[in-house]
C-alpha atoms as a PDB file:
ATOM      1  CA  UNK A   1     -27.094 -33.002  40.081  1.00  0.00           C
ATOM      2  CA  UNK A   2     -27.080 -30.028  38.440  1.00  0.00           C
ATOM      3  CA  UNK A   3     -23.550 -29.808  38.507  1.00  0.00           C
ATOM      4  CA  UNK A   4     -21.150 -28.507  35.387  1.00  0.00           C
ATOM      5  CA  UNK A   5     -17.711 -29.297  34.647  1.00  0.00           C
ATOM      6  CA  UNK A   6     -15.020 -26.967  35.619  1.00  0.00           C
ATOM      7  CA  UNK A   7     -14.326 -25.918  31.984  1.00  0.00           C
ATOM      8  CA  UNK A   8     -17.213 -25.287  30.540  1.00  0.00           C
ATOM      9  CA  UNK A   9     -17.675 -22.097  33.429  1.00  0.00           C
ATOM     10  CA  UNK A  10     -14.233 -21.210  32.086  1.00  0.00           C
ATOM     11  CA  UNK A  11     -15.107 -21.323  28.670  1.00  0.00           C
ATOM     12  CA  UNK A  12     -17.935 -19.432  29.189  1.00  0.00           C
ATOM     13  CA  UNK A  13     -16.017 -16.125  30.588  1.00  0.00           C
ATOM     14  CA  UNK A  14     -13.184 -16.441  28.191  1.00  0.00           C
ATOM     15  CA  UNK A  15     -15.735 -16.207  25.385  1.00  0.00           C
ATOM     16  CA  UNK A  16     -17.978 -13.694  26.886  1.00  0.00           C
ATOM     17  CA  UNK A  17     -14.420 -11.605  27.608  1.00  0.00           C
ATOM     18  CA  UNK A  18     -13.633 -12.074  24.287  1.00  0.00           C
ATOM     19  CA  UNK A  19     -16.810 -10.453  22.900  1.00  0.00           C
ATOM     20  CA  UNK A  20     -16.599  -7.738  25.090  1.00  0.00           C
ATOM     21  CA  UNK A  21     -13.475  -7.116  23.628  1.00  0.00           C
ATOM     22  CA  UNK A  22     -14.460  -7.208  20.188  1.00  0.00           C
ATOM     23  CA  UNK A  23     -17.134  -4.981  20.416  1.00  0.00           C
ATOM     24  CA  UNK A  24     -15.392  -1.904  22.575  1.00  0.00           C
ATOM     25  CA  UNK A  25     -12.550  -2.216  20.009  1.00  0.00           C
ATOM     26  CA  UNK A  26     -15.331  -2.460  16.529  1.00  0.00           C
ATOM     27  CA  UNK A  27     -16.881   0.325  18.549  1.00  0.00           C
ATOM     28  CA  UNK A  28     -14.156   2.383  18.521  1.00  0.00           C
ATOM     29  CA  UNK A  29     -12.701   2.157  14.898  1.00  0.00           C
ATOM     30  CA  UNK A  30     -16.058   3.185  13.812  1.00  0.00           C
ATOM     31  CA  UNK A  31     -16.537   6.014  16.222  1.00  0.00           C
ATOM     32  CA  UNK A  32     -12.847   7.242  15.443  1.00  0.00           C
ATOM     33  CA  UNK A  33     -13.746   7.798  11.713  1.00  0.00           C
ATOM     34  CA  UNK A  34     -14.596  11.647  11.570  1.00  0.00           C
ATOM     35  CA  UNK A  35     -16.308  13.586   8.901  1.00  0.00           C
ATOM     36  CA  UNK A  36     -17.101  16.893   8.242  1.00  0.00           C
ATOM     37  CA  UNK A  37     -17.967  19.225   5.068  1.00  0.00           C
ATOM     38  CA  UNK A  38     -14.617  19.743   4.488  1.00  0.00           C
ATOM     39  CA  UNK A  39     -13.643  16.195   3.694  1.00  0.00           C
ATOM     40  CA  UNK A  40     -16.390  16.618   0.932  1.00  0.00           C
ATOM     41  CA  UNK A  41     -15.846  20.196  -0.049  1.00  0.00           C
ATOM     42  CA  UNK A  42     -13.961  21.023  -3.150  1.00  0.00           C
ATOM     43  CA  UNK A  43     -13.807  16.704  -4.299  1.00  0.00           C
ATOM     44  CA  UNK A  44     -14.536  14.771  -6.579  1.00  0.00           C
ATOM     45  CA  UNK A  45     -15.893  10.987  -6.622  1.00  0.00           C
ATOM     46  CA  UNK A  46     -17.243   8.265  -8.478  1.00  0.00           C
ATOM     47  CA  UNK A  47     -19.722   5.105  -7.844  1.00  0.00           C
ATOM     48  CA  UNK A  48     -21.049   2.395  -9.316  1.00  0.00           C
ATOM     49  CA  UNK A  49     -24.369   2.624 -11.073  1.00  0.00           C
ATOM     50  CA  UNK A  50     -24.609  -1.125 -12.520  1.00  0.00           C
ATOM     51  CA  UNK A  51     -28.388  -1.919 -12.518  1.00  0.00           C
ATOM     52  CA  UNK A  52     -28.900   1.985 -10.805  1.00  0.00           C
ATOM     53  CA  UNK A  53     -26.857   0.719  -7.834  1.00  0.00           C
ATOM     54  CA  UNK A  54     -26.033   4.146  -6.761  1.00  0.00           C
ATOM     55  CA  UNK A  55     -29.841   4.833  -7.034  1.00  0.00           C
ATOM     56  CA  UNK A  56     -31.038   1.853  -5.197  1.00  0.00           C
ATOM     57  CA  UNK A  57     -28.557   0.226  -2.896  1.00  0.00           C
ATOM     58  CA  UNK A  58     -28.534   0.115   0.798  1.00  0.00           C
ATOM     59  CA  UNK A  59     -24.366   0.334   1.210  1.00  0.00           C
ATOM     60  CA  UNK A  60     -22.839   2.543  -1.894  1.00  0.00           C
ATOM     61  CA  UNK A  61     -19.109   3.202  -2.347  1.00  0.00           C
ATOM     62  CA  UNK A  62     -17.295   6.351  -3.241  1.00  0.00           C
ATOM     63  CA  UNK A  63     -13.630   6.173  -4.422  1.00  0.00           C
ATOM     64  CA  UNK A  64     -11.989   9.649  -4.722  1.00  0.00           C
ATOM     65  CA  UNK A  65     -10.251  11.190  -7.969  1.00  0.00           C
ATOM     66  CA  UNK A  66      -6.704  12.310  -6.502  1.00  0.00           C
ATOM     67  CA  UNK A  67      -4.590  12.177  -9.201  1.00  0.00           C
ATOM     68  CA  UNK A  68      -4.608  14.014 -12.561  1.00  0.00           C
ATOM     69  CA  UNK A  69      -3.539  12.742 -15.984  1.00  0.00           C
ATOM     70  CA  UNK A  70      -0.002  13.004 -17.562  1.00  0.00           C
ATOM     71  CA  UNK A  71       1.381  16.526 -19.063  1.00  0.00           C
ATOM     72  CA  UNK A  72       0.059  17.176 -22.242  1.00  0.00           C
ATOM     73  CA  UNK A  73      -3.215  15.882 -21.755  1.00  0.00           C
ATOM     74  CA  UNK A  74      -6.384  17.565 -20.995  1.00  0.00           C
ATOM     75  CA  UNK A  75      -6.685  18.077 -16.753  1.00  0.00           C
ATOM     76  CA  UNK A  76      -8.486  14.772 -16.297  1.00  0.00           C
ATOM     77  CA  UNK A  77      -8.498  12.509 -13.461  1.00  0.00           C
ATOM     78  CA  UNK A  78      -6.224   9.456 -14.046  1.00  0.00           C
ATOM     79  CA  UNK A  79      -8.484   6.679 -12.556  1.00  0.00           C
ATOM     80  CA  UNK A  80      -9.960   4.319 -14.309  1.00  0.00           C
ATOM     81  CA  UNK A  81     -13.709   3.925 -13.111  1.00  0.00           C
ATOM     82  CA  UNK A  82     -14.002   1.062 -15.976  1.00  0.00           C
ATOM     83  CA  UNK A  83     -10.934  -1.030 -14.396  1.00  0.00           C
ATOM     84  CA  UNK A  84     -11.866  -0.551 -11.069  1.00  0.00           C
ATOM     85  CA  UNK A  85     -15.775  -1.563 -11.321  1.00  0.00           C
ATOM     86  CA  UNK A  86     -15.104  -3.848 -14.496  1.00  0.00           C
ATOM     87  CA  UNK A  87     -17.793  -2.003 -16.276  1.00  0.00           C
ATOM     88  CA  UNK A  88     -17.918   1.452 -17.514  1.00  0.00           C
ATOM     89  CA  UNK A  89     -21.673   2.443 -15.621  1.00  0.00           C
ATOM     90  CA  UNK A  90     -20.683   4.994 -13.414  1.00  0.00           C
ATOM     91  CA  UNK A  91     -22.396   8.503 -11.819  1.00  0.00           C
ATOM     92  CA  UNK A  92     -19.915  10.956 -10.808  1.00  0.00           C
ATOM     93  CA  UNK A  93     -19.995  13.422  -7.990  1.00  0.00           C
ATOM     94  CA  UNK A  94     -18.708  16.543  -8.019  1.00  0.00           C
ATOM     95  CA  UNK A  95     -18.385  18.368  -4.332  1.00  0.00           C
ATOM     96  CA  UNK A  96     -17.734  21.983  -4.845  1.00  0.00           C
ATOM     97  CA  UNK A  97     -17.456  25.007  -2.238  1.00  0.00           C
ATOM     98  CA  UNK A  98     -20.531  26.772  -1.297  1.00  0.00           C
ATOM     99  CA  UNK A  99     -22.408  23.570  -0.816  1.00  0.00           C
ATOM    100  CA  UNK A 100     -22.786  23.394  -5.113  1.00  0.00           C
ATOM    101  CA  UNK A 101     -22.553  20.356  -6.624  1.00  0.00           C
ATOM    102  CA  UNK A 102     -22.513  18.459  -9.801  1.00  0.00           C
ATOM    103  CA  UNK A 103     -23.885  14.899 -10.523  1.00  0.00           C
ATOM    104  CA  UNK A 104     -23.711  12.967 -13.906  1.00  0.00           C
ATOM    105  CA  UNK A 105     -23.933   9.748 -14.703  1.00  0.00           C
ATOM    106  CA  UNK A 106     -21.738   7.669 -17.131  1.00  0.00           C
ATOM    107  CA  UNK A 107     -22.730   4.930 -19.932  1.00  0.00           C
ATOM    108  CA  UNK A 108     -20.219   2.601 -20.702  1.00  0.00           C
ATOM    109  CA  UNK A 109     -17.706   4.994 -20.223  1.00  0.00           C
ATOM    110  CA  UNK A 110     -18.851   6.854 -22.972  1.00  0.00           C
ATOM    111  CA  UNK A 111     -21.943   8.813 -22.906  1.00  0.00           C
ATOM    112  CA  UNK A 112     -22.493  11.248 -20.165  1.00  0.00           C
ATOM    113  CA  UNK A 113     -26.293  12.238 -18.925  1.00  0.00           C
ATOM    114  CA  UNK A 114     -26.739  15.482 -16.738  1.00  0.00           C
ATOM    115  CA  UNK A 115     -29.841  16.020 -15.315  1.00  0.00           C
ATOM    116  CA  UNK A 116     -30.429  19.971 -16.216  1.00  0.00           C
ATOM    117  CA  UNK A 117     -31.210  21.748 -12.599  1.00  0.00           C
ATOM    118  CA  UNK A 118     -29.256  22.956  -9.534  1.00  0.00           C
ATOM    119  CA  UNK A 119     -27.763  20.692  -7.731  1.00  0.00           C
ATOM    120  CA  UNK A 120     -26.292  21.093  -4.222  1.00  0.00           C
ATOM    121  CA  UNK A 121     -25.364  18.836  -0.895  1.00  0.00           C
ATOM    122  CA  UNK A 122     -24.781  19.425   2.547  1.00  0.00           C
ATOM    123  CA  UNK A 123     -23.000  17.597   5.547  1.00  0.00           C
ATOM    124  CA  UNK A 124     -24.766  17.165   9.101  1.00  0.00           C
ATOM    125  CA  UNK A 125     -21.479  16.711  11.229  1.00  0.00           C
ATOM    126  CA  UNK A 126     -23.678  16.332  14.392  1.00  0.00           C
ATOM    127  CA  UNK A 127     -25.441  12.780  13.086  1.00  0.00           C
ATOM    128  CA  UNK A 128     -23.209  12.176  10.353  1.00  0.00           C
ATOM    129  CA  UNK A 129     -25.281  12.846   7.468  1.00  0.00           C
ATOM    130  CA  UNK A 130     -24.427  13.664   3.629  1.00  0.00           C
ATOM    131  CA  UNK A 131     -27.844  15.031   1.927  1.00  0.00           C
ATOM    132  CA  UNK A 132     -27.631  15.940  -1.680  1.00  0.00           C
ATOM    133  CA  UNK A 133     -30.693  17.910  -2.741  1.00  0.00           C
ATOM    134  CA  UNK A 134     -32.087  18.555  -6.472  1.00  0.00           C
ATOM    135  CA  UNK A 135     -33.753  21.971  -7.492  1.00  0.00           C
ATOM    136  CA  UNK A 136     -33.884  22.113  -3.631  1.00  0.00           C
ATOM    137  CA  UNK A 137     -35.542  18.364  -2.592  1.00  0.00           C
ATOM    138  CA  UNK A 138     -33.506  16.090  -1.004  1.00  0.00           C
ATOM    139  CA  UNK A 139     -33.052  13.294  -3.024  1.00  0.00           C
ATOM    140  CA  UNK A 140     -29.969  10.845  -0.914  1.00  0.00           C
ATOM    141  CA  UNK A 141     -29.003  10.720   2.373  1.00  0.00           C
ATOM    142  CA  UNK A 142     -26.022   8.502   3.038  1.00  0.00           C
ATOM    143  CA  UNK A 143     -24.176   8.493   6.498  1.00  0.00           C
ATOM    144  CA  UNK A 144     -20.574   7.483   6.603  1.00  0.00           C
ATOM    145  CA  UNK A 145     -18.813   4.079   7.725  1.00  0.00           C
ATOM    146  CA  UNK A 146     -16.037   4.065   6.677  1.00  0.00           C
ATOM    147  CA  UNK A 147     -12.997   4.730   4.417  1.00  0.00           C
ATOM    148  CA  UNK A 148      -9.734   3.146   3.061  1.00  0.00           C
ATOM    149  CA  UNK A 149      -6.730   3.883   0.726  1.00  0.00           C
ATOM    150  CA  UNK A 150      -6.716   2.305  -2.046  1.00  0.00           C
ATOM    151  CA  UNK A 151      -4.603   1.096  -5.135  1.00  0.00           C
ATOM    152  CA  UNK A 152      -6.207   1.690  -8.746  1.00  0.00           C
ATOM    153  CA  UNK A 153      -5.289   1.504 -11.754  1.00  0.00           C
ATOM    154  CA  UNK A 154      -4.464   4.304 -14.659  1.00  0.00           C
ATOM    155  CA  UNK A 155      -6.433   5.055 -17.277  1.00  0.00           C
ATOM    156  CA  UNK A 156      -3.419   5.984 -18.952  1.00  0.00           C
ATOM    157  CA  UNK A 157      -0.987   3.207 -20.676  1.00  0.00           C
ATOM    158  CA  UNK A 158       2.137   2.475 -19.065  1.00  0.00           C
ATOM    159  CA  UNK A 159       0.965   4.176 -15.511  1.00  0.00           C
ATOM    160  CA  UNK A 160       1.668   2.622 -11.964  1.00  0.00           C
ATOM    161  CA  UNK A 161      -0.787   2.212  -9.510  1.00  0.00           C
ATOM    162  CA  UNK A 162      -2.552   5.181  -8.195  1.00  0.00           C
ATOM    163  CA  UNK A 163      -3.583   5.986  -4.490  1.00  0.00           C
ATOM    164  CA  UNK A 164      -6.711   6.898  -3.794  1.00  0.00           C
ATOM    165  CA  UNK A 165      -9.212   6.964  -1.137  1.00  0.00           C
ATOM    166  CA  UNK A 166     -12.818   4.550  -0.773  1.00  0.00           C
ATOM    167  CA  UNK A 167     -15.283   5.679   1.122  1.00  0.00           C
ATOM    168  CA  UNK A 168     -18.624   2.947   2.073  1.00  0.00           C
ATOM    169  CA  UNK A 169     -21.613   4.688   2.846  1.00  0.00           C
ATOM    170  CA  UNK A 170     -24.992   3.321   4.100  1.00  0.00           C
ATOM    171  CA  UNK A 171     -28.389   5.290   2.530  1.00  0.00           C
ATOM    172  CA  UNK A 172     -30.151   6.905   5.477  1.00  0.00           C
ATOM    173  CA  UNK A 173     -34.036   6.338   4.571  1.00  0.00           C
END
């Protein structure tokens, strides 16, 4: 007869409603994260590099160095990259003013490798874009999704929890 049931109609818009929903309000948390160069400027950052992740991934994430060690100690950030990733294979990102930058990668937490060159980076507010170039070449492009605070832990003994921020970006090709 070609007739349906009075609920499945119903069903129908409540789920369609419910979609609409959903997306308008994913829409807008992603729209209402804002970047600029100055989140970036004058920061510092690691990211995982297990297997060259940072190097070949689609989706990397950043987590920010906020806090510094105790007194007495050489001014080093007090988050622990190796307790955080559960490996020590890191590269670390250093944002400075001016658009310079520094990028290094870490070996289990030991051995440092720094590409001799210039490195800088610069942030495309209008589409969104972080580009960080080598000797001038642009050699990432990662747009922003979003960001999070975080607990991590010390690398110091006997340290509480630290606060930091996460940032997921997605490599723009």
């Amino acid at each position: 007869n070609g007739a349906r049931p009075e609920n499945v109609s119903g069903n129908y818009m409540y789920t369609r409603q419910s979609l609409t929903i959903f997306l308008i309000f994913s829409s807008t948390i992603l729209l209402g994260q804002t970047f600029n160069a100055t989140y970036f400027s004058n920061s510092e950052w690691f990211s995982n590099n297990s297997d060259s992740t940072f190097y070949k991934a689609d989706t990397i994430t950043l987590v920010q160095y906020k806090n510094l060690g105790p007194v007495g100690f050489s001014p080093q950030s007090a988050e622990s990259e190796a307790k955080y990733l559960g490996h020590g294979n890191f590269v670390k990102l250093n944002f400075w003013k001016r658009q310079k930058m520094g990028l290094s990668e870490k070996i289990d937490d030991y051995m440092s490798i720094v590409r001799s060159g210039t490195w800088s980076w610069r942030f495309e507010k209008k589409v969104n874009i972080l580009s960080i170039y080598y000797n001038g070449t642009c050699q990432f492009c990662f747009r922003p999704i979003s960001q999070r605070e975080i607990k991590i832990e010390s690398r110091f003994a006997q340290s509480e929890m630290l606060t930091t921020t996460e940032l997921k970006m997605v490599r723009v090709k």
